[in-house]
N, C-alpha and C. Protein backbone atom coordinates (compact mmCIF):
# COMPACT_ATOMS: atom_id res chain seq x y z
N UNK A 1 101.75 81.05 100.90
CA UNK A 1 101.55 80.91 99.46
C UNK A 1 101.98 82.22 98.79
N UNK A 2 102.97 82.12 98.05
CA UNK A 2 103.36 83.29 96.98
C UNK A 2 102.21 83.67 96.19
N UNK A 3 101.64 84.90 96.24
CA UNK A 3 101.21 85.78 94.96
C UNK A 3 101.09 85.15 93.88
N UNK A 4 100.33 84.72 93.43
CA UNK A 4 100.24 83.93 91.87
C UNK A 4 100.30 84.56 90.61
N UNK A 5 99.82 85.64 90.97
CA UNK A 5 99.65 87.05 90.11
C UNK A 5 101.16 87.97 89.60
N UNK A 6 101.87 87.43 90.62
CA UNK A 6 103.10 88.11 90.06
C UNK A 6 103.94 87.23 89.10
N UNK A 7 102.93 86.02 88.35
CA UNK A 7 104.49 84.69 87.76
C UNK A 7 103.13 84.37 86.34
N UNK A 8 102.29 85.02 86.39
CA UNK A 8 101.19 84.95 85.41
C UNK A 8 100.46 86.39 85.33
N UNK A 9 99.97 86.18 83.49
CA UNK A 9 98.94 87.17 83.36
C UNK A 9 97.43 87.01 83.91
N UNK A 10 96.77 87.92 84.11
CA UNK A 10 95.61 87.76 84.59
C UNK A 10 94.81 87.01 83.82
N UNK A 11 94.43 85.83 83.79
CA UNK A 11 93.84 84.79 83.26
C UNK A 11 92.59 83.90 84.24
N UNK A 12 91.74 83.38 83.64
CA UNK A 12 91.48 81.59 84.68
C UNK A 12 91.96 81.57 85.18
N UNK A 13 92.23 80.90 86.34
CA UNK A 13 93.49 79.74 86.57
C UNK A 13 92.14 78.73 86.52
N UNK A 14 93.02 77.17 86.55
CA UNK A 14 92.42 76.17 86.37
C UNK A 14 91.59 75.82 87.38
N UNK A 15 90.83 75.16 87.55
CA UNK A 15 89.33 75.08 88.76
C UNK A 15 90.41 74.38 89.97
N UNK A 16 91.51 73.08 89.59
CA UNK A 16 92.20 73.04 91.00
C UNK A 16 92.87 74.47 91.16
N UNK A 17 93.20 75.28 90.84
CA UNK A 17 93.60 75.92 91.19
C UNK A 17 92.66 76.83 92.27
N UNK A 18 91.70 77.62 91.42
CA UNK A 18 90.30 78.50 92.14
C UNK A 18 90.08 77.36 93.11
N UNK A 19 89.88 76.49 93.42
CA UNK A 19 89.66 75.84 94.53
C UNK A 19 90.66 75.91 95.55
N UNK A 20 92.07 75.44 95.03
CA UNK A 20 92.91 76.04 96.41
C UNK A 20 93.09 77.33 97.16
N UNK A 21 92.89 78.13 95.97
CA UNK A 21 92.91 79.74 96.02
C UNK A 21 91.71 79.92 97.09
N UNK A 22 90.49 79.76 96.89
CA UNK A 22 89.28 79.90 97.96
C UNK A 22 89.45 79.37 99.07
N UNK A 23 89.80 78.06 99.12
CA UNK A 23 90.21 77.65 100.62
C UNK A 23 91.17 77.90 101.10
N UNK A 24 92.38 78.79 100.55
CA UNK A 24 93.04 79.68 101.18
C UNK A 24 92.47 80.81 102.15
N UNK A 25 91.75 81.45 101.20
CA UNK A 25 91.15 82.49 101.20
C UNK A 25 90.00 82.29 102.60
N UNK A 26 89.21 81.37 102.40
CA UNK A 26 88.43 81.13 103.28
C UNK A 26 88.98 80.76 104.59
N UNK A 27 90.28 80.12 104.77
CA UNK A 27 90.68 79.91 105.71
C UNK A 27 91.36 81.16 106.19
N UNK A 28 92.02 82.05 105.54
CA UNK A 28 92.47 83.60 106.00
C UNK A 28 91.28 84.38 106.60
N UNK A 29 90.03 84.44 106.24
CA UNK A 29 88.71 85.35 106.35
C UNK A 29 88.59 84.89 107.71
N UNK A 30 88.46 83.19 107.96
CA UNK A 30 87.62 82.93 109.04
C UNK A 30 88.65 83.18 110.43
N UNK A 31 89.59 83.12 110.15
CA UNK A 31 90.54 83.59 111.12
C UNK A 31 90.93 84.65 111.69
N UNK A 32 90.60 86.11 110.47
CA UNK A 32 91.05 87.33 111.03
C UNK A 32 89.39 88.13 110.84
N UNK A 33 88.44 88.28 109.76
CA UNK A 33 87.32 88.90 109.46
C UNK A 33 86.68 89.03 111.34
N UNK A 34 86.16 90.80 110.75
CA UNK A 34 85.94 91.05 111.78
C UNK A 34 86.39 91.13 113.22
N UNK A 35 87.93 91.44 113.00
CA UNK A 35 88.44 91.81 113.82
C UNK A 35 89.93 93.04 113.22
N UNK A 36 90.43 93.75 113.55
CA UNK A 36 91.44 94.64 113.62
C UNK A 36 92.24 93.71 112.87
N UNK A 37 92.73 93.92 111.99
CA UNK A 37 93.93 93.21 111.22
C UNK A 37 95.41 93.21 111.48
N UNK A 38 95.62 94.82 111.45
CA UNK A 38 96.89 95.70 112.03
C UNK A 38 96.78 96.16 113.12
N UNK A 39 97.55 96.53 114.44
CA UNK A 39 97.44 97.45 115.24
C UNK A 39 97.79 99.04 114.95
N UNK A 40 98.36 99.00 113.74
CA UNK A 40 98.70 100.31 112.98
C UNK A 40 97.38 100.77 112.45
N UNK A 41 96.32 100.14 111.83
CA UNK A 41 95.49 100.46 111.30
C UNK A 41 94.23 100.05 111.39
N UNK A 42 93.58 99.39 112.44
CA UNK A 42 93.02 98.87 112.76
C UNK A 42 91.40 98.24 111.91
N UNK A 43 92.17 98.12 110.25
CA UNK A 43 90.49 98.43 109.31
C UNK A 43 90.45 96.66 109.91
N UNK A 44 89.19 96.78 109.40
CA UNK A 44 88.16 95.48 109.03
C UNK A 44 88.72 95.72 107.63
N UNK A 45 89.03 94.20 106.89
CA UNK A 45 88.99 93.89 105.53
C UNK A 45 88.01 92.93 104.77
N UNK A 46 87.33 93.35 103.58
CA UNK A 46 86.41 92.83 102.81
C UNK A 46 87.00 91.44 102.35
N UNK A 47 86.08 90.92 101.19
CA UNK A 47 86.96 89.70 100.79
C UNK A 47 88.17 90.14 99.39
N UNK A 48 87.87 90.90 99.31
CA UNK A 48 89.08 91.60 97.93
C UNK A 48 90.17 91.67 98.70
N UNK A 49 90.10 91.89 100.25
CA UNK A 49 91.89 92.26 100.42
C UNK A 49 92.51 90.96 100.50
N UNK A 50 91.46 90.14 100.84
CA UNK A 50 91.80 88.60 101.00
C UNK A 50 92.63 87.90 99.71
N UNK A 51 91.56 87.75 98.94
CA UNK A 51 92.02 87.38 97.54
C UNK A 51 93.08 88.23 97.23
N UNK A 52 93.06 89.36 97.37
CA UNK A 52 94.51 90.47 96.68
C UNK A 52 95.77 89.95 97.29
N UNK A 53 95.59 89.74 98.69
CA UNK A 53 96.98 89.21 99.32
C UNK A 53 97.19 87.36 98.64
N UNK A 54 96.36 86.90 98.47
CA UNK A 54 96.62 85.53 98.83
C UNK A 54 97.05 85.50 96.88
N UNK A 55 96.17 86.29 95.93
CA UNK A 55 96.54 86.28 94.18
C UNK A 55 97.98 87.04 94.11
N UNK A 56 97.88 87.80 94.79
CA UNK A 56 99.29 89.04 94.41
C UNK A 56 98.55 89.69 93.58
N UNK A 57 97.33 90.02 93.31
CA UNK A 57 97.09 91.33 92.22
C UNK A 57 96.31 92.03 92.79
N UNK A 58 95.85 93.22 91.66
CA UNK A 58 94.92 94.38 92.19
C UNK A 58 93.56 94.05 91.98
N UNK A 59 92.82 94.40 93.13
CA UNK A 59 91.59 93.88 93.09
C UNK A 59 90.71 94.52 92.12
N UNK A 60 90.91 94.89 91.53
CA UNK A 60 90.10 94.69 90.26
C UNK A 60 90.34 93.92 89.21
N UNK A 61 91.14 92.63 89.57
CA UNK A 61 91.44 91.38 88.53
C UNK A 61 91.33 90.64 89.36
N UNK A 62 90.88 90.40 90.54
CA UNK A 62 90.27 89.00 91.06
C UNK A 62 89.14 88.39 90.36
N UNK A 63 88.28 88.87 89.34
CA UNK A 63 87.52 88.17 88.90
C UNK A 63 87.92 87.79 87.51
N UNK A 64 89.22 87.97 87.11
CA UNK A 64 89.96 87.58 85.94
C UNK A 64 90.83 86.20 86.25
N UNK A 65 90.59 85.90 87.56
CA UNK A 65 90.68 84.66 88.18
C UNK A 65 90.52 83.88 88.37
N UNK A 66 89.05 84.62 89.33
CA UNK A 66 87.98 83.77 89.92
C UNK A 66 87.06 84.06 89.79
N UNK A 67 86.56 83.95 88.00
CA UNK A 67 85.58 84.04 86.91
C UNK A 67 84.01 84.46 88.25
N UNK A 68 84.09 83.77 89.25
CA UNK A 68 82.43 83.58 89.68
C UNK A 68 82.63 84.95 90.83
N UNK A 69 84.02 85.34 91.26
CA UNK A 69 83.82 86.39 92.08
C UNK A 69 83.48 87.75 91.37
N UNK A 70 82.11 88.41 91.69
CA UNK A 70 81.78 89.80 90.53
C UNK A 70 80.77 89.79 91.40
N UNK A 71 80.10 90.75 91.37
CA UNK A 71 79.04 91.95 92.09
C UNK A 71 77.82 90.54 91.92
N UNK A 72 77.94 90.81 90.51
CA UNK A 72 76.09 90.43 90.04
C UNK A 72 75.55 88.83 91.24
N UNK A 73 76.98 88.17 91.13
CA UNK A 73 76.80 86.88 91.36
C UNK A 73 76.78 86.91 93.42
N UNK A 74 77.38 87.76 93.72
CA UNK A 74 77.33 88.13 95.17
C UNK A 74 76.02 88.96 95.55
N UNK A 75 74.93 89.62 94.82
CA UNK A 75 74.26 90.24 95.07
C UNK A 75 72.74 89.15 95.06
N UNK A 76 73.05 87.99 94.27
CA UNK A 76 72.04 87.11 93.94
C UNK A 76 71.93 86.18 95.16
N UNK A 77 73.52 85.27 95.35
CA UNK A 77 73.86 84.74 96.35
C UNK A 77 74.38 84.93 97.78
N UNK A 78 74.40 86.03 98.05
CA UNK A 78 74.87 86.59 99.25
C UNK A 78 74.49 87.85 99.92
N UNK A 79 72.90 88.51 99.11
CA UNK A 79 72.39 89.48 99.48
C UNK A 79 73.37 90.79 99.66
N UNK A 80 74.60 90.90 98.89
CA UNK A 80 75.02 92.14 98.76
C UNK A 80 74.65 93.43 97.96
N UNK A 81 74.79 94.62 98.98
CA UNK A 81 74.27 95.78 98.56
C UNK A 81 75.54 96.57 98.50
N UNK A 82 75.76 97.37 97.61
CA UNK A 82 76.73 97.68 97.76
C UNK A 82 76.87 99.51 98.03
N UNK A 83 77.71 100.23 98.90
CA UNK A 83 77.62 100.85 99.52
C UNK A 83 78.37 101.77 98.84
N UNK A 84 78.25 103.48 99.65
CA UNK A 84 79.14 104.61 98.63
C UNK A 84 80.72 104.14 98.43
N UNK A 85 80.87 103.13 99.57
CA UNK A 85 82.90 102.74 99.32
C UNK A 85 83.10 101.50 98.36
N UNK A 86 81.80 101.45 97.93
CA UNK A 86 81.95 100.05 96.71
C UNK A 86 82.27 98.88 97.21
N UNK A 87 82.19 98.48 98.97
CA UNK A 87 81.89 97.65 99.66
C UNK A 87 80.97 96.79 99.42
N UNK A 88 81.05 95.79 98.96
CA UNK A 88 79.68 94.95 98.70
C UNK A 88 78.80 94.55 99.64
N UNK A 89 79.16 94.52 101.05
CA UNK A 89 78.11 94.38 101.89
C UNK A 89 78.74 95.39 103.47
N UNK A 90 78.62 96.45 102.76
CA UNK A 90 78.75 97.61 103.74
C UNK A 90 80.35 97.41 104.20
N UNK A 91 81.01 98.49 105.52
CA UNK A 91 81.97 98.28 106.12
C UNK A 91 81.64 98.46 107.58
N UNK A 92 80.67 99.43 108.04
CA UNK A 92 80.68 100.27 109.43
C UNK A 92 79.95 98.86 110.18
N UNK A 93 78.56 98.16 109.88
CA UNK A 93 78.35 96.89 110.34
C UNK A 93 78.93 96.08 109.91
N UNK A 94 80.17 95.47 109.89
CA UNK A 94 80.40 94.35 109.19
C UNK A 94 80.11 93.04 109.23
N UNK A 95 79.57 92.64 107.73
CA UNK A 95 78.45 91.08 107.65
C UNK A 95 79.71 90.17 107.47
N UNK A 96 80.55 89.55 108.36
CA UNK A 96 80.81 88.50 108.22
C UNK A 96 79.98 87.40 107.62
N UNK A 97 78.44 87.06 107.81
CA UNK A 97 78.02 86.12 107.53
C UNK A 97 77.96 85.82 106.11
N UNK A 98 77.11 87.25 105.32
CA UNK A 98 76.98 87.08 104.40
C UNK A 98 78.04 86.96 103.32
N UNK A 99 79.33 87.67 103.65
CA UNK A 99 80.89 87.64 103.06
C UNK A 99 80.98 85.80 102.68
N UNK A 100 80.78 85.30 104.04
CA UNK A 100 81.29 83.79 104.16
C UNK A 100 80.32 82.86 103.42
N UNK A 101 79.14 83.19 102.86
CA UNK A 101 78.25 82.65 102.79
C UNK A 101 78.87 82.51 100.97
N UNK A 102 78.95 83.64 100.81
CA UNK A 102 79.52 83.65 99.50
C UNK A 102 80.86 83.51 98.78
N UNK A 103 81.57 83.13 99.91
CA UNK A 103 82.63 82.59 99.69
C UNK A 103 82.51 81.17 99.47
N UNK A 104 81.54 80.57 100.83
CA UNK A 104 81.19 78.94 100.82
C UNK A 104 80.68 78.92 99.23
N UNK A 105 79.74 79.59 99.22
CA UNK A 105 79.14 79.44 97.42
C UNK A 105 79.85 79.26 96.42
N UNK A 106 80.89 80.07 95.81
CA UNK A 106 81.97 79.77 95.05
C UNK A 106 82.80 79.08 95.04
N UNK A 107 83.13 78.45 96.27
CA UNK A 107 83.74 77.00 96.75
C UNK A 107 82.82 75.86 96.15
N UNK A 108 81.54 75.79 96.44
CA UNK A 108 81.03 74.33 96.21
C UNK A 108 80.56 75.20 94.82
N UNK A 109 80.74 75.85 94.18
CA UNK A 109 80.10 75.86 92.39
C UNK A 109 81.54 75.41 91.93
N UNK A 110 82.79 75.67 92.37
CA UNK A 110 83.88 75.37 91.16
C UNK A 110 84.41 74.16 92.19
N UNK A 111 83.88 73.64 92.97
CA UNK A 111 83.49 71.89 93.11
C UNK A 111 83.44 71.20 92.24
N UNK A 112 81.87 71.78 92.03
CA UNK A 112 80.90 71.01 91.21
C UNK A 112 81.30 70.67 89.79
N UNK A 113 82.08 72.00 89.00
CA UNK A 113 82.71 72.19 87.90
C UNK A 113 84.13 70.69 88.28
N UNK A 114 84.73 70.87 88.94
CA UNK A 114 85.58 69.76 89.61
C UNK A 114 85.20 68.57 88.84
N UNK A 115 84.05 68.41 90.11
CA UNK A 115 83.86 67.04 89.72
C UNK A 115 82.98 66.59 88.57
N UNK A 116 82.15 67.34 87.74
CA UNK A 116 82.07 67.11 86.36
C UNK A 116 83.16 67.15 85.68
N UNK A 117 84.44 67.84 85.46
CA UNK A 117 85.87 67.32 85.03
C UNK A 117 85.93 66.13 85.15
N UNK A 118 86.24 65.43 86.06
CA UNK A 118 86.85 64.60 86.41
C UNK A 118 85.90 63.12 86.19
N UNK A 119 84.38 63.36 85.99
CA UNK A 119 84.02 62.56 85.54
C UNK A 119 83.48 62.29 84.04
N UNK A 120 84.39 63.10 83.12
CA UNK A 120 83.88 63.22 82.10
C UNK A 120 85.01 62.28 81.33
């Protein structure tokens, strides 16, 4: 999937859209999270590098996106604390669970938004 971010301004995108975008996303996390990404560099990546690769932008406009991805709403739903690297749920232990937990979350809320569309 091309960068979306490079053919648009930072806006919404439409809920099909944030929905494909997350199950992108979710399907990139569950495949590589918590493990070495690069052999050059061996970081663990949060969910911002996720979204950054899969939007094409800088992660500080993923939530100019994906309106529900922001601190407040990950700290309510996903028990994130966020750490001196502005890691939302640390880096040195890394919580896969709770990352995924809140990814699943923003998946089934712009569902839900979905399917009230569609039945209105």
């Amino acid at each position: 999937m091309e960068g979306i971010a490079n053919n648009i301004t930072a806006t919404a995108l439409t809920i099909e859209k944030q929905i494909e975008i997350l199950l992108a996303v979710r399907e990139s996390f569950k495949q590589t999270a918590g493990r070495p990404l690069t052999v050059f560099t061996g970081y663990k990546m949060g969910l911002c590098f996720y979204f950054k690769n899969i939007l094409g932008c800088h992660m500080k406009e993923i939530s100019e996106y994906i309106p529900l991805f922001n601190y407040e709403n990950a700290k309510k739903q996903a028990n994130a604390k966020m750490d001196e690297n502005n890691y939302w749920w640390g880096y040195e232990n890394y919580d896969f669970k709770h990352r995924l937990e809140f990814l699943e979350w923003m998946l089934f809320e712009v569902e839900k938004q979905f399917k009230k569309q569609i039945t209105i």
